[in-house]
PDB file of N, CA and C in Angstrom:
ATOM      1  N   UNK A   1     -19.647 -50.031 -21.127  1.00  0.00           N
ATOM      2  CA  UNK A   1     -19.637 -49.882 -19.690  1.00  0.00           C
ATOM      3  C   UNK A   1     -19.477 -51.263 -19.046  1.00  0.00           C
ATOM      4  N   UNK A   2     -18.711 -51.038 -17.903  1.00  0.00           N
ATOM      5  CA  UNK A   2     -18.637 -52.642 -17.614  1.00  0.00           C
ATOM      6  C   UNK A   2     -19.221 -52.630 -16.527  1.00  0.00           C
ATOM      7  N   UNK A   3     -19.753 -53.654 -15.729  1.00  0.00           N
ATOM      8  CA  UNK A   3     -20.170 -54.474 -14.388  1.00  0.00           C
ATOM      9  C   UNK A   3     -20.208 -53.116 -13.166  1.00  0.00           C
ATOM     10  N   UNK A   4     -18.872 -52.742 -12.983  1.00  0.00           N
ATOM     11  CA  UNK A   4     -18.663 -52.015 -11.766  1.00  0.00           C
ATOM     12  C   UNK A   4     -18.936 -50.219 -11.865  1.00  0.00           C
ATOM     13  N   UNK A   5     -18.831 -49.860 -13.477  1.00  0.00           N
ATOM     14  CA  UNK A   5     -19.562 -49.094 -13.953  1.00  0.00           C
ATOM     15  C   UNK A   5     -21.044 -48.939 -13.288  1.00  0.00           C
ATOM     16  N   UNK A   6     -21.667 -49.543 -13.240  1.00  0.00           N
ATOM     17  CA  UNK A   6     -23.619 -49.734 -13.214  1.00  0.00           C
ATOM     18  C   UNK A   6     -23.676 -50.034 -11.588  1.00  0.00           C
ATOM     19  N   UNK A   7     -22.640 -50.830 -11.181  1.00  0.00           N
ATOM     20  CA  UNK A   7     -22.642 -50.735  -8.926  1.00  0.00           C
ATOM     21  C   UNK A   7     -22.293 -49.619  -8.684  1.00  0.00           C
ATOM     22  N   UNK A   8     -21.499 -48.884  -9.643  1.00  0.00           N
ATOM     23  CA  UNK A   8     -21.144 -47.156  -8.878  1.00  0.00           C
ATOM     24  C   UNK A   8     -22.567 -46.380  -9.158  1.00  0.00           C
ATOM     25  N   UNK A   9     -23.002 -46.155 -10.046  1.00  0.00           N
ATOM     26  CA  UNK A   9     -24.006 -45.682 -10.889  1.00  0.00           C
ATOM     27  C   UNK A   9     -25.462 -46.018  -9.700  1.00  0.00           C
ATOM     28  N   UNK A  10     -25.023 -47.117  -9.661  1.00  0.00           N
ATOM     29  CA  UNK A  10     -26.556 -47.431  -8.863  1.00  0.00           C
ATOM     30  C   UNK A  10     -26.024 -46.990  -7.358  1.00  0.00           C
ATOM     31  N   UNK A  11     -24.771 -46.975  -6.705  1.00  0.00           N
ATOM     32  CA  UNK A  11     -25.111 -46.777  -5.808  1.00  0.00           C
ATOM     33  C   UNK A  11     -24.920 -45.165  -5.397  1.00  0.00           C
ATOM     34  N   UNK A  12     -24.510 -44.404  -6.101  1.00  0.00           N
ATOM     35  CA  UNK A  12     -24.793 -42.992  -6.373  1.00  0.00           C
ATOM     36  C   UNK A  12     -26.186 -42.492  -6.324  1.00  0.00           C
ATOM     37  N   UNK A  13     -26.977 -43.074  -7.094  1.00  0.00           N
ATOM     38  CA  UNK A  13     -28.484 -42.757  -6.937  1.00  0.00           C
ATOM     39  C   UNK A  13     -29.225 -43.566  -5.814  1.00  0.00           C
ATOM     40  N   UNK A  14     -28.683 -44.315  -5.352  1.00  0.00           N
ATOM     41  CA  UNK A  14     -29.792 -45.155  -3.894  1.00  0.00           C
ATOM     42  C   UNK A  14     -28.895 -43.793  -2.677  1.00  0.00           C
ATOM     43  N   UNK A  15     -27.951 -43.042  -2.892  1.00  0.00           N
ATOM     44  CA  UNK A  15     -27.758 -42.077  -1.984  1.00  0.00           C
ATOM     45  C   UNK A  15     -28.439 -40.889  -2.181  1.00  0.00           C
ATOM     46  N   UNK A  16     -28.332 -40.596  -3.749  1.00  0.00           N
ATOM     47  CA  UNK A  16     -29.392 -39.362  -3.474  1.00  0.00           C
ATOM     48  C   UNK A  16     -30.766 -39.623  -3.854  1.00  0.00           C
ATOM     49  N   UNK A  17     -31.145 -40.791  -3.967  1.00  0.00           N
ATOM     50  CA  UNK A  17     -32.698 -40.753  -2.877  1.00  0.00           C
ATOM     51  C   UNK A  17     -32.805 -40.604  -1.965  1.00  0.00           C
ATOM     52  N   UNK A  18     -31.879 -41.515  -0.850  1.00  0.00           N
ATOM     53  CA  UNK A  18     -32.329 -41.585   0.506  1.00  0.00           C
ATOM     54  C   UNK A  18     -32.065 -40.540   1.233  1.00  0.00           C
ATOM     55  N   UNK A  19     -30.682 -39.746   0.515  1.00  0.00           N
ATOM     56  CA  UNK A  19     -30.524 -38.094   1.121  1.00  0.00           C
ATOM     57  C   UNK A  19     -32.039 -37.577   0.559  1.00  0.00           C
ATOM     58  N   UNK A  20     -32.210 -37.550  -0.464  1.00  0.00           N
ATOM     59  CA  UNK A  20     -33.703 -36.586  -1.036  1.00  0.00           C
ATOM     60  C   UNK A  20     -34.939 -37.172  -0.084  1.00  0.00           C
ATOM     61  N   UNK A  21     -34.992 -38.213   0.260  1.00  0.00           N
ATOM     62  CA  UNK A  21     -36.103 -38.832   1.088  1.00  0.00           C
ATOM     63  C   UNK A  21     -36.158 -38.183   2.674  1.00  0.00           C
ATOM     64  N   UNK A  22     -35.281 -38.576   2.914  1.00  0.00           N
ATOM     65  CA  UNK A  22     -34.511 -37.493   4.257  1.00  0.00           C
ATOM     66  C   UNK A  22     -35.246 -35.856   4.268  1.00  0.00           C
ATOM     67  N   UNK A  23     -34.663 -35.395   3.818  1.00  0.00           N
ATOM     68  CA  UNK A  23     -34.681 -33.902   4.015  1.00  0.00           C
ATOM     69  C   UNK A  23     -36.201 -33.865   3.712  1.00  0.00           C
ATOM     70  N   UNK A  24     -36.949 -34.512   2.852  1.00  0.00           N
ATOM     71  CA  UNK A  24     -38.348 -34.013   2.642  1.00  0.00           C
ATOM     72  C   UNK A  24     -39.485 -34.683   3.622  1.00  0.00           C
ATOM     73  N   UNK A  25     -39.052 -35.620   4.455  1.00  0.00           N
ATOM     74  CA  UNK A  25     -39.609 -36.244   5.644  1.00  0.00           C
ATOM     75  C   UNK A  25     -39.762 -35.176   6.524  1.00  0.00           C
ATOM     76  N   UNK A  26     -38.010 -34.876   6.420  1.00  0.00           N
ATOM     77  CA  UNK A  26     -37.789 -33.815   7.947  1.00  0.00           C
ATOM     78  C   UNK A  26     -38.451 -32.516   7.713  1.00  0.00           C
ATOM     79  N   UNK A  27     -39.079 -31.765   6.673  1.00  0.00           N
ATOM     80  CA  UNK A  27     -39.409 -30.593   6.870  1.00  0.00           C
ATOM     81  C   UNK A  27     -40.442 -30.509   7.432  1.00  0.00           C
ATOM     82  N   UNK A  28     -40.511 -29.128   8.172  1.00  0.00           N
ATOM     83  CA  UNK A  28     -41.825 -29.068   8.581  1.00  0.00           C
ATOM     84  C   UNK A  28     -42.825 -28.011   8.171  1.00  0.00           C
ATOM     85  N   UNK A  29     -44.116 -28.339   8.434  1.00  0.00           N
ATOM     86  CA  UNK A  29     -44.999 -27.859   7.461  1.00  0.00           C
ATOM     87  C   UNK A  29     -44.614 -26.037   8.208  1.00  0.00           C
ATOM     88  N   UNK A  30     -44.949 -25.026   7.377  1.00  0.00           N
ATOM     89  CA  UNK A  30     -45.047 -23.957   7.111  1.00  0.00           C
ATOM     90  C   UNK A  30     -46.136 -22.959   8.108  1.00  0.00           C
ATOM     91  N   UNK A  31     -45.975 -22.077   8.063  1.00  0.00           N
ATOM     92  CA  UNK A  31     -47.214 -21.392   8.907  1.00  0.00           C
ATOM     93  C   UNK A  31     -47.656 -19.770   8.148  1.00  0.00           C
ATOM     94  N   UNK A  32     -46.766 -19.603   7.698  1.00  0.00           N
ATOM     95  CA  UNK A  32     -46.766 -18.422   7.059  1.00  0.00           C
ATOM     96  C   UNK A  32     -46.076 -17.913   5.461  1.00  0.00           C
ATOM     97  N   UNK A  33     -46.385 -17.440   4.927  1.00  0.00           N
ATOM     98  CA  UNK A  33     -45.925 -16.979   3.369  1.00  0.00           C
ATOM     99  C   UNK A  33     -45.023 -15.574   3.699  1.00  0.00           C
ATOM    100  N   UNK A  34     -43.767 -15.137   3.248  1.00  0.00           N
ATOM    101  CA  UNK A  34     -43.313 -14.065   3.090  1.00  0.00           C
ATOM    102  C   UNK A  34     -42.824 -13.843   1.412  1.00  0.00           C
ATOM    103  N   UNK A  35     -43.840 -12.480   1.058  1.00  0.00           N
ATOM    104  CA  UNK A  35     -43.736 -12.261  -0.530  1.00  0.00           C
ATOM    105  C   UNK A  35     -42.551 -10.848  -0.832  1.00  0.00           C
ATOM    106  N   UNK A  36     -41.864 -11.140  -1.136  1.00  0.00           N
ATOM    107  CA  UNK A  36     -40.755 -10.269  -1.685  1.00  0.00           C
ATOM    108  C   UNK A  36     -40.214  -9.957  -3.208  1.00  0.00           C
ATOM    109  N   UNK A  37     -40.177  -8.684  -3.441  1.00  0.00           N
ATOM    110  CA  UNK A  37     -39.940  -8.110  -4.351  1.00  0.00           C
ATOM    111  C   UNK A  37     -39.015  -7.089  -4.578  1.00  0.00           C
ATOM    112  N   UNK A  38     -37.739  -7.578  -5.474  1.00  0.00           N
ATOM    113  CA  UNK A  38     -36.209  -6.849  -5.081  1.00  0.00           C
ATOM    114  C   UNK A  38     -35.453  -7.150  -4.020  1.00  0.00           C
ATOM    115  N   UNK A  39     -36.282  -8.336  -3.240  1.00  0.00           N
ATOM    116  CA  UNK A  39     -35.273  -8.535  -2.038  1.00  0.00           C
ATOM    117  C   UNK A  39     -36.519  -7.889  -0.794  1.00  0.00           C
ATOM    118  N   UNK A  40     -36.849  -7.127  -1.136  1.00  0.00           N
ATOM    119  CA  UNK A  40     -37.324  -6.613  -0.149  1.00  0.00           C
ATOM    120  C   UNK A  40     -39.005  -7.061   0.619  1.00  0.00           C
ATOM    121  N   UNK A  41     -39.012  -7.214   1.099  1.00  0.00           N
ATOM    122  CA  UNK A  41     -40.542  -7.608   2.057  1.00  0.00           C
ATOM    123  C   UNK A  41     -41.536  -7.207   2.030  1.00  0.00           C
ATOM    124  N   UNK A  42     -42.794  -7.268   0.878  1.00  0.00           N
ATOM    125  CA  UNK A  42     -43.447  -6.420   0.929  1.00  0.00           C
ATOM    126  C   UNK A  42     -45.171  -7.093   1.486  1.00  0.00           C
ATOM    127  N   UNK A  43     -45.028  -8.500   1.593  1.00  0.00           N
ATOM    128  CA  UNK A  43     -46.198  -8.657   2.433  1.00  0.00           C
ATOM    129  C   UNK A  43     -46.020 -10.043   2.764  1.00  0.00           C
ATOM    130  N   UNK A  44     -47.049 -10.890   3.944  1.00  0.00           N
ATOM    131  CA  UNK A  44     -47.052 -11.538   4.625  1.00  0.00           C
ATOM    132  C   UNK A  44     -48.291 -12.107   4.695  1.00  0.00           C
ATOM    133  N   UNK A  45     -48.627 -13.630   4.618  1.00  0.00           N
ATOM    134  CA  UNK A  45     -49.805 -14.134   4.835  1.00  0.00           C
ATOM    135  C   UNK A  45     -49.655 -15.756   5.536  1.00  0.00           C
ATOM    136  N   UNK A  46     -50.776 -15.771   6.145  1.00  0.00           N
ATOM    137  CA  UNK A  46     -51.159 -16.860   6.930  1.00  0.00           C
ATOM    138  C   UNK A  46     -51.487 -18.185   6.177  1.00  0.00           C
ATOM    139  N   UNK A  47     -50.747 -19.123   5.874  1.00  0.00           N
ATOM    140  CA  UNK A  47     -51.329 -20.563   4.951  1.00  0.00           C
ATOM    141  C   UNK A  47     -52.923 -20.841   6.201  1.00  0.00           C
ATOM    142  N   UNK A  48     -52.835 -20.822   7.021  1.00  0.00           N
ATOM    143  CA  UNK A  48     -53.888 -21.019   7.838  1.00  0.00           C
ATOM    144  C   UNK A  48     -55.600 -20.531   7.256  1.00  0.00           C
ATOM    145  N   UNK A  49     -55.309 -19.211   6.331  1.00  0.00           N
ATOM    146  CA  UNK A  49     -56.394 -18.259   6.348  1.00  0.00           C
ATOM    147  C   UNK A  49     -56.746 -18.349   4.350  1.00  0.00           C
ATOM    148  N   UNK A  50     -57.267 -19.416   3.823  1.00  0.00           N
ATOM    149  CA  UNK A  50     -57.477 -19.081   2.433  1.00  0.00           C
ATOM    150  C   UNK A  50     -57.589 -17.623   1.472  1.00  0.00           C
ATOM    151  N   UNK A  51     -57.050 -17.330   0.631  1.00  0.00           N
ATOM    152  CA  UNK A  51     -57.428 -16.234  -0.097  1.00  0.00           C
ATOM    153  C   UNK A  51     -56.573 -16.083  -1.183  1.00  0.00           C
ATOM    154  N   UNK A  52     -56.964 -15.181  -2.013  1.00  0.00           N
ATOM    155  CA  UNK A  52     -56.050 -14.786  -3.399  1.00  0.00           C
ATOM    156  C   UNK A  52     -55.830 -13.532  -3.305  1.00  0.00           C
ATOM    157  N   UNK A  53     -54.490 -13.349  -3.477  1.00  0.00           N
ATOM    158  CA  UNK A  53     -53.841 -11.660  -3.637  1.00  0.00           C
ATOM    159  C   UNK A  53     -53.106 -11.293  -4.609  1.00  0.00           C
ATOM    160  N   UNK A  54     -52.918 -10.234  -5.270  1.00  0.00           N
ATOM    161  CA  UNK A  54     -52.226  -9.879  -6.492  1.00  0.00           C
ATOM    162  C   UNK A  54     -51.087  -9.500  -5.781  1.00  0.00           C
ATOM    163  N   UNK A  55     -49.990  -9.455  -6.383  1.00  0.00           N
ATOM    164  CA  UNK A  55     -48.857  -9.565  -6.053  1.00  0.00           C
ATOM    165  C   UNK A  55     -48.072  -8.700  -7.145  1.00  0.00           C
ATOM    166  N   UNK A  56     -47.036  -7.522  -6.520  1.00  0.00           N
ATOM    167  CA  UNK A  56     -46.090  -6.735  -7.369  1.00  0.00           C
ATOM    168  C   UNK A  56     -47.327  -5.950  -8.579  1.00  0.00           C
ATOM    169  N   UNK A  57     -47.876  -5.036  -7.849  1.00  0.00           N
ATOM    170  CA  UNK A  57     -49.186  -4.557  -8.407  1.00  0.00           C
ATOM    171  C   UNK A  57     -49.672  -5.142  -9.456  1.00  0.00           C
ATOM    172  N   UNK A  58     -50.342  -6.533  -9.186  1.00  0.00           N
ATOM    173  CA  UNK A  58     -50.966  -7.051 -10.266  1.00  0.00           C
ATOM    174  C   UNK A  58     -49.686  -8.428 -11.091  1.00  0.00           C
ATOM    175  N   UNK A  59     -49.137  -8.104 -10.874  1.00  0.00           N
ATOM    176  CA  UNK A  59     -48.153  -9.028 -11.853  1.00  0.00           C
ATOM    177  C   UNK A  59     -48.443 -10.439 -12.128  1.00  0.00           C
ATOM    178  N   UNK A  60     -48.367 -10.873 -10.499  1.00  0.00           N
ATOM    179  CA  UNK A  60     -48.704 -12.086 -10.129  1.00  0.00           C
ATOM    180  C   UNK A  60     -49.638 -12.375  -9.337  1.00  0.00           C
ATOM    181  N   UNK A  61     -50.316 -13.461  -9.469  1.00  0.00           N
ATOM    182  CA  UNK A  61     -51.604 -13.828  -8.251  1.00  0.00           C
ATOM    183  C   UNK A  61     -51.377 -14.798  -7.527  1.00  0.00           C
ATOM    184  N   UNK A  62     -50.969 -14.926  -6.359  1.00  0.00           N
ATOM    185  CA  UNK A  62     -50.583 -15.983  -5.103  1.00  0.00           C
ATOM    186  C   UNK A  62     -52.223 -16.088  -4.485  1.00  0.00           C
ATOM    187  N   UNK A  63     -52.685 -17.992  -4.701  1.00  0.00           N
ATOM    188  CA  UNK A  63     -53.641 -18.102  -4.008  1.00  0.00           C
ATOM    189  C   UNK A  63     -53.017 -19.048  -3.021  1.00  0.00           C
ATOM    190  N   UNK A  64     -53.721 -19.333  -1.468  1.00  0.00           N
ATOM    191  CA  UNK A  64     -53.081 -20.112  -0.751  1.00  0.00           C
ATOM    192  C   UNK A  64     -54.953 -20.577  -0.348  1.00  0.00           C
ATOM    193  N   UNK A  65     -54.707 -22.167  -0.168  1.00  0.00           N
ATOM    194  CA  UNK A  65     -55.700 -22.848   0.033  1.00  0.00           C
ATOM    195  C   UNK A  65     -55.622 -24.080   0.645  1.00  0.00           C
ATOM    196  N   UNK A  66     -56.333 -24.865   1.458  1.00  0.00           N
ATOM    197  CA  UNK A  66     -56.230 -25.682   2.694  1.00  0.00           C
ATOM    198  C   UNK A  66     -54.365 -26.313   2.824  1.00  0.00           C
ATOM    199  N   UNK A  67     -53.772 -24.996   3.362  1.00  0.00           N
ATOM    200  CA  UNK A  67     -52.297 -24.616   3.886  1.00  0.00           C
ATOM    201  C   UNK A  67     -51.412 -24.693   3.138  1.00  0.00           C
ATOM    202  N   UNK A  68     -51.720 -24.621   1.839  1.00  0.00           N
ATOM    203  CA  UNK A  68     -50.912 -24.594   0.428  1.00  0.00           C
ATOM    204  C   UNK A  68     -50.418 -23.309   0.063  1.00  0.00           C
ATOM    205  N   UNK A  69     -49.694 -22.967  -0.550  1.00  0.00           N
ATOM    206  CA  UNK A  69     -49.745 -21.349  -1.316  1.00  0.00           C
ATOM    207  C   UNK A  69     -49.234 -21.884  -2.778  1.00  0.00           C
ATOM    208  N   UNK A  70     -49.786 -20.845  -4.007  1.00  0.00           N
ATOM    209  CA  UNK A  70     -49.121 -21.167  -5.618  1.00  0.00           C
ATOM    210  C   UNK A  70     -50.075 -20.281  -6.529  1.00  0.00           C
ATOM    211  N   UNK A  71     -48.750 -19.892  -7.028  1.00  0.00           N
ATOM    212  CA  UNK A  71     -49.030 -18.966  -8.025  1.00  0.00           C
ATOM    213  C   UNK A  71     -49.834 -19.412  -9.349  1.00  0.00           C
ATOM    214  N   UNK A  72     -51.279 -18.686  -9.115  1.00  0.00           N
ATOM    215  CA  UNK A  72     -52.034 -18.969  -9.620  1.00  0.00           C
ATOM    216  C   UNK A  72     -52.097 -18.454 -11.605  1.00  0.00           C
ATOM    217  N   UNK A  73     -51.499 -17.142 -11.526  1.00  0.00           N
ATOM    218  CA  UNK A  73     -50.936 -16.279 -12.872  1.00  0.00           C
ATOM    219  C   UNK A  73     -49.765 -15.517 -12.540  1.00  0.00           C
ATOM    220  N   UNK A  74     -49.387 -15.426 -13.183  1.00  0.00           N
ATOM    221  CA  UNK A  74     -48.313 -14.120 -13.853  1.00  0.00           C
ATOM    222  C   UNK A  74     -48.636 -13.804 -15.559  1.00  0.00           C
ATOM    223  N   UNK A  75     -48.090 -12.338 -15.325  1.00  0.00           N
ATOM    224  CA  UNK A  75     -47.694 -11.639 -16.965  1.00  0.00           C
ATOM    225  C   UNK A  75     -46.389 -11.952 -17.433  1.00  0.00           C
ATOM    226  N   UNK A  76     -45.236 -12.360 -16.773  1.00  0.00           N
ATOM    227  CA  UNK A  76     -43.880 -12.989 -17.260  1.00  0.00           C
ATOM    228  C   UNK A  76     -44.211 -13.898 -18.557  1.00  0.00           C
ATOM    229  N   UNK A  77     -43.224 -14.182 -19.724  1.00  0.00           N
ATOM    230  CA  UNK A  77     -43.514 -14.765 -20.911  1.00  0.00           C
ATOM    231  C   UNK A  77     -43.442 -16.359 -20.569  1.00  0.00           C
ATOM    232  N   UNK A  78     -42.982 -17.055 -19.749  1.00  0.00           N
ATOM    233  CA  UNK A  78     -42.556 -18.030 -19.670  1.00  0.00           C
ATOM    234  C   UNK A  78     -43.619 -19.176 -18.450  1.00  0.00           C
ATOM    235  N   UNK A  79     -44.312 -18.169 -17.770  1.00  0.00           N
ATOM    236  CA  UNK A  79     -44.570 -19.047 -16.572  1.00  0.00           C
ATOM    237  C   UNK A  79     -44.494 -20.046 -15.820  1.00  0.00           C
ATOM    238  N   UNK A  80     -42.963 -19.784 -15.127  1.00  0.00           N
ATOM    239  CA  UNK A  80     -42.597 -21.077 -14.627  1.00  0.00           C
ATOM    240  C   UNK A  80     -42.660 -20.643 -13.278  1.00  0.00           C
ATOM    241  N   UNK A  81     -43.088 -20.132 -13.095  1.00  0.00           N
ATOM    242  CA  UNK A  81     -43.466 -19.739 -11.387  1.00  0.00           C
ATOM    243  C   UNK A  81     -44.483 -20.407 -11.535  1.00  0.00           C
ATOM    244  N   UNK A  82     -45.584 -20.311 -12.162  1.00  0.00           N
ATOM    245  CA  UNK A  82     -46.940 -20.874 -11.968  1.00  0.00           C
ATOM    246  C   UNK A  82     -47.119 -22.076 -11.928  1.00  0.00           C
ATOM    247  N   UNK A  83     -46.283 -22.631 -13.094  1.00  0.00           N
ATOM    248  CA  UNK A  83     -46.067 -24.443 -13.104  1.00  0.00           C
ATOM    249  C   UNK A  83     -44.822 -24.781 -12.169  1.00  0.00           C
ATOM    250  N   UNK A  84     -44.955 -23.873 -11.385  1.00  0.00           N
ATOM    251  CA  UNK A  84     -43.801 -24.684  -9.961  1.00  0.00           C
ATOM    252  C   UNK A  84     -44.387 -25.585  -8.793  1.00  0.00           C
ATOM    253  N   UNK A  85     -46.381 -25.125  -8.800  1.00  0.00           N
ATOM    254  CA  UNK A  85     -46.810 -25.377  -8.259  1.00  0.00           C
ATOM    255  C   UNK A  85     -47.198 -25.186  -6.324  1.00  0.00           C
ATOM    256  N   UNK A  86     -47.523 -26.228  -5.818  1.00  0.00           N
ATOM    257  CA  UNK A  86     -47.938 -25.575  -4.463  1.00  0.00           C
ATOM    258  C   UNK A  86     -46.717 -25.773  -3.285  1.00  0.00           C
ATOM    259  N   UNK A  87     -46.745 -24.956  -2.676  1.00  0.00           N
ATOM    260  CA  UNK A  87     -45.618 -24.970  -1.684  1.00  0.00           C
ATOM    261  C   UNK A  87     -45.898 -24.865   0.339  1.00  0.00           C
ATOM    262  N   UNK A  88     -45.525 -25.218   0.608  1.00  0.00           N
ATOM    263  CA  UNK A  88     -46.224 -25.573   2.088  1.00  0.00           C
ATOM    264  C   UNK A  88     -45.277 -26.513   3.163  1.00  0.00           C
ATOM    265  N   UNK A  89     -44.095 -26.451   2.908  1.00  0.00           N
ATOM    266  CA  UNK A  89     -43.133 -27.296   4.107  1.00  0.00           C
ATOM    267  C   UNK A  89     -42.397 -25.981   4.359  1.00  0.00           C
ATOM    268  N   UNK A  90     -41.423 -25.260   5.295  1.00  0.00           N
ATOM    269  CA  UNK A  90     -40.482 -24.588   5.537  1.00  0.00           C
ATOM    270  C   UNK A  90     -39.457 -24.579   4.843  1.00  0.00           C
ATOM    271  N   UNK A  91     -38.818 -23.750   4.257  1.00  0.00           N
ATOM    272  CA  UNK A  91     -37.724 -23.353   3.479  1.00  0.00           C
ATOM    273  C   UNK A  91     -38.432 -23.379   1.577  1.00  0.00           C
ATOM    274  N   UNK A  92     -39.385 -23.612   1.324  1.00  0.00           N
ATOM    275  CA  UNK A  92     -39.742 -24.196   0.148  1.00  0.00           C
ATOM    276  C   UNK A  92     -40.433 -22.570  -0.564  1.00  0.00           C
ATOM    277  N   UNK A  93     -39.788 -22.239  -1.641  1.00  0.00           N
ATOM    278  CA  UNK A  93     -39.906 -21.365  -2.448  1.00  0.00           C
ATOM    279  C   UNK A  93     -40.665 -21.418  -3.881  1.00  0.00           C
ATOM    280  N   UNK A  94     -41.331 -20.155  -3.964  1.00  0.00           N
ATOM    281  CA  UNK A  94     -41.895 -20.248  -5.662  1.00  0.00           C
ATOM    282  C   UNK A  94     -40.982 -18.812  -5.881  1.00  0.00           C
ATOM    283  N   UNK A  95     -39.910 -18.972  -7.165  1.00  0.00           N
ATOM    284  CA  UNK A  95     -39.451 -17.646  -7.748  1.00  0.00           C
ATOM    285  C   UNK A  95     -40.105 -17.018  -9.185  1.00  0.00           C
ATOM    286  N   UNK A  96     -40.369 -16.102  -9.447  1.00  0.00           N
ATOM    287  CA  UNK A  96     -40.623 -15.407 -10.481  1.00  0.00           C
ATOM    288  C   UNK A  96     -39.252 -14.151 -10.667  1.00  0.00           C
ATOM    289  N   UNK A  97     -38.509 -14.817 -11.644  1.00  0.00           N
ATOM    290  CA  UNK A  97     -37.511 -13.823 -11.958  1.00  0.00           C
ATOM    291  C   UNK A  97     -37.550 -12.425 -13.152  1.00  0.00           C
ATOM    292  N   UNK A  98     -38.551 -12.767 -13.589  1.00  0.00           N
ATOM    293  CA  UNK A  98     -39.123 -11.593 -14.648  1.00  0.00           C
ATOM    294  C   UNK A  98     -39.462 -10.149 -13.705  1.00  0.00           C
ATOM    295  N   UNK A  99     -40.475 -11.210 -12.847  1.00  0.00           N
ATOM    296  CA  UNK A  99     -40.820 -10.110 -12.022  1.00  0.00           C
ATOM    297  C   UNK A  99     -40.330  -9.506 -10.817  1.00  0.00           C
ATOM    298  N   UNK A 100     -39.177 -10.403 -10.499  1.00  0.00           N
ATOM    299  CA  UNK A 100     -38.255 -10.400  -9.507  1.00  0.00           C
ATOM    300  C   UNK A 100     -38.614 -10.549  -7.977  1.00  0.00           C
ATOM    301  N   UNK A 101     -40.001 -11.348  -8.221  1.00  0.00           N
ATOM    302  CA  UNK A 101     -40.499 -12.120  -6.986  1.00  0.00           C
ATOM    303  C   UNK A 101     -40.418 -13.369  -6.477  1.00  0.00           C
ATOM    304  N   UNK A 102     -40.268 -13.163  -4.745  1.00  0.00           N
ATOM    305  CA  UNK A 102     -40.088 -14.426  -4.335  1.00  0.00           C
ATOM    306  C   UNK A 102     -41.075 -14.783  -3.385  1.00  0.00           C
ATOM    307  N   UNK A 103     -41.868 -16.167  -3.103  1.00  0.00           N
ATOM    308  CA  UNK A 103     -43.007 -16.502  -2.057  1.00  0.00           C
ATOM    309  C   UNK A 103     -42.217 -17.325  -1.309  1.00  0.00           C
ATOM    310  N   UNK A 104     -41.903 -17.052  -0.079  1.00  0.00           N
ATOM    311  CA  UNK A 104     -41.047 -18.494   1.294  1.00  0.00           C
ATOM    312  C   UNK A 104     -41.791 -18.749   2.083  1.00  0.00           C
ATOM    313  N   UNK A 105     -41.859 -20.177   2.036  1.00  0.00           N
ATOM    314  CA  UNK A 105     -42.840 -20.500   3.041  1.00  0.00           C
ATOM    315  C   UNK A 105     -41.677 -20.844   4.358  1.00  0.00           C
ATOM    316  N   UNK A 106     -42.120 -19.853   5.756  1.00  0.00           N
ATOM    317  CA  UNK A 106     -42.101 -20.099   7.106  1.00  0.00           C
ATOM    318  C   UNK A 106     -42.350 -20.659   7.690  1.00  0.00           C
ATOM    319  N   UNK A 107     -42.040 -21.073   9.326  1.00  0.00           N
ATOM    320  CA  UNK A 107     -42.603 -21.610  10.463  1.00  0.00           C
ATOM    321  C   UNK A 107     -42.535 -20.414  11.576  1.00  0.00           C
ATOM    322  N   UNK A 108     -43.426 -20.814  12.217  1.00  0.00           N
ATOM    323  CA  UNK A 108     -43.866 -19.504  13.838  1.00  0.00           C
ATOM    324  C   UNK A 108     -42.349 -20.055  14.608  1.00  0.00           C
ATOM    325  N   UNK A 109     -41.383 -20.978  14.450  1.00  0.00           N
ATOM    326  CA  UNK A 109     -40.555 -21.383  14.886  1.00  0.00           C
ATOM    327  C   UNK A 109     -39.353 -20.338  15.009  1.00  0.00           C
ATOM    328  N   UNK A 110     -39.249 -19.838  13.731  1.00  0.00           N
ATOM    329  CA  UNK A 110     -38.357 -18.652  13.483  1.00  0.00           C
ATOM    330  C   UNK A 110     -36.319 -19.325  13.268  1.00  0.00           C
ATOM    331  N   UNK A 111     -36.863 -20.871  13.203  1.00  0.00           N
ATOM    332  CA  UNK A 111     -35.072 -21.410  12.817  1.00  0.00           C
ATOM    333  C   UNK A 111     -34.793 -21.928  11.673  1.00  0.00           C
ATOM    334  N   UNK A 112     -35.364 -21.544  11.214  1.00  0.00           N
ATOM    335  CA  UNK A 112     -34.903 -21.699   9.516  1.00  0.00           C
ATOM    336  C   UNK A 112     -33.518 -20.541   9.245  1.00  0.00           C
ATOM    337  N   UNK A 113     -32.755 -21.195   8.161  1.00  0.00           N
ATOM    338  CA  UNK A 113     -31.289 -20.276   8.000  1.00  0.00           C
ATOM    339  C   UNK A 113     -31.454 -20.149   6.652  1.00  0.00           C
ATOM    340  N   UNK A 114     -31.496 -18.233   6.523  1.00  0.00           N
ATOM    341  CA  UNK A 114     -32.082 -18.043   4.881  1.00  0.00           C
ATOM    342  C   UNK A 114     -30.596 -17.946   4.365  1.00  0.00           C
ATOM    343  N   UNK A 115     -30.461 -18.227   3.288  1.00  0.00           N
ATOM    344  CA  UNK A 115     -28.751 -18.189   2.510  1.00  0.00           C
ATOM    345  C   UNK A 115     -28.653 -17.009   1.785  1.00  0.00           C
ATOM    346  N   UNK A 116     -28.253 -16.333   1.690  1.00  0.00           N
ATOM    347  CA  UNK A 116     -28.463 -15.184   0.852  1.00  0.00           C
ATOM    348  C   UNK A 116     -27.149 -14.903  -0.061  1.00  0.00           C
ATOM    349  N   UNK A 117     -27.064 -14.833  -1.485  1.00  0.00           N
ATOM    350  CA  UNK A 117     -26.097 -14.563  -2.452  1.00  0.00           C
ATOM    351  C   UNK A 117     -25.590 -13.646  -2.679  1.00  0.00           C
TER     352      UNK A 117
END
């Protein structure tokens, strides 16, 4: 590799930090959890209000605690929902694809733009 190799290289990554630094400054914190299963909406909770709920009868357990939410268990073989950890800015997701659940964290703002595939 030569010289100008390692100035492209480096300056490729001082952009996507400062883009990655960016966007995670700008979010804003969350107000609400929407839990979905198949796509579809099947409950709603307040980061404001601590508690633990089972999720997709039992499957999974979403606890949310001083304005956090994260999946505390699942029965999926892999648990990578659980080690995704806590979530709490707007637009910021925990997926469980075994179980075909999703947790989004909201704002009372209502301008967030969901993308849908």
């Amino acid at each position: 590799m030569k010289k100008k190799d390692f100035i492209l290289i480096g300056a490729i990554a001082a952009v996507i930090a400062i883009a990655s630094l960016v966007l995670f400054l700008t979010k804003k914190d969350g107000d609400h959890v929407i839990v979905r299963v198949d796509g579809n909406e099947v409950a709603k909770y307040s980061l404001s209000q601590d508690g633990e709920y089972a999720l997709n009868g039992g499957t999974n357990i979403l606890r949310i605690e001083g304005g956090k939410a994260y999946l505390v268990s699942a029965d999926c073989p892999d648990h990578l929902c659980v080690k995704q950890g806590t979530i709490s800015k707007s637009g910021e997701t925990i997926t469980c694809l075994p179980n075909r659940l999703t947790v989004t964290v909201y704002s009372a703002e209502g301008n967030e733009v969901e993308l849908v595939s």
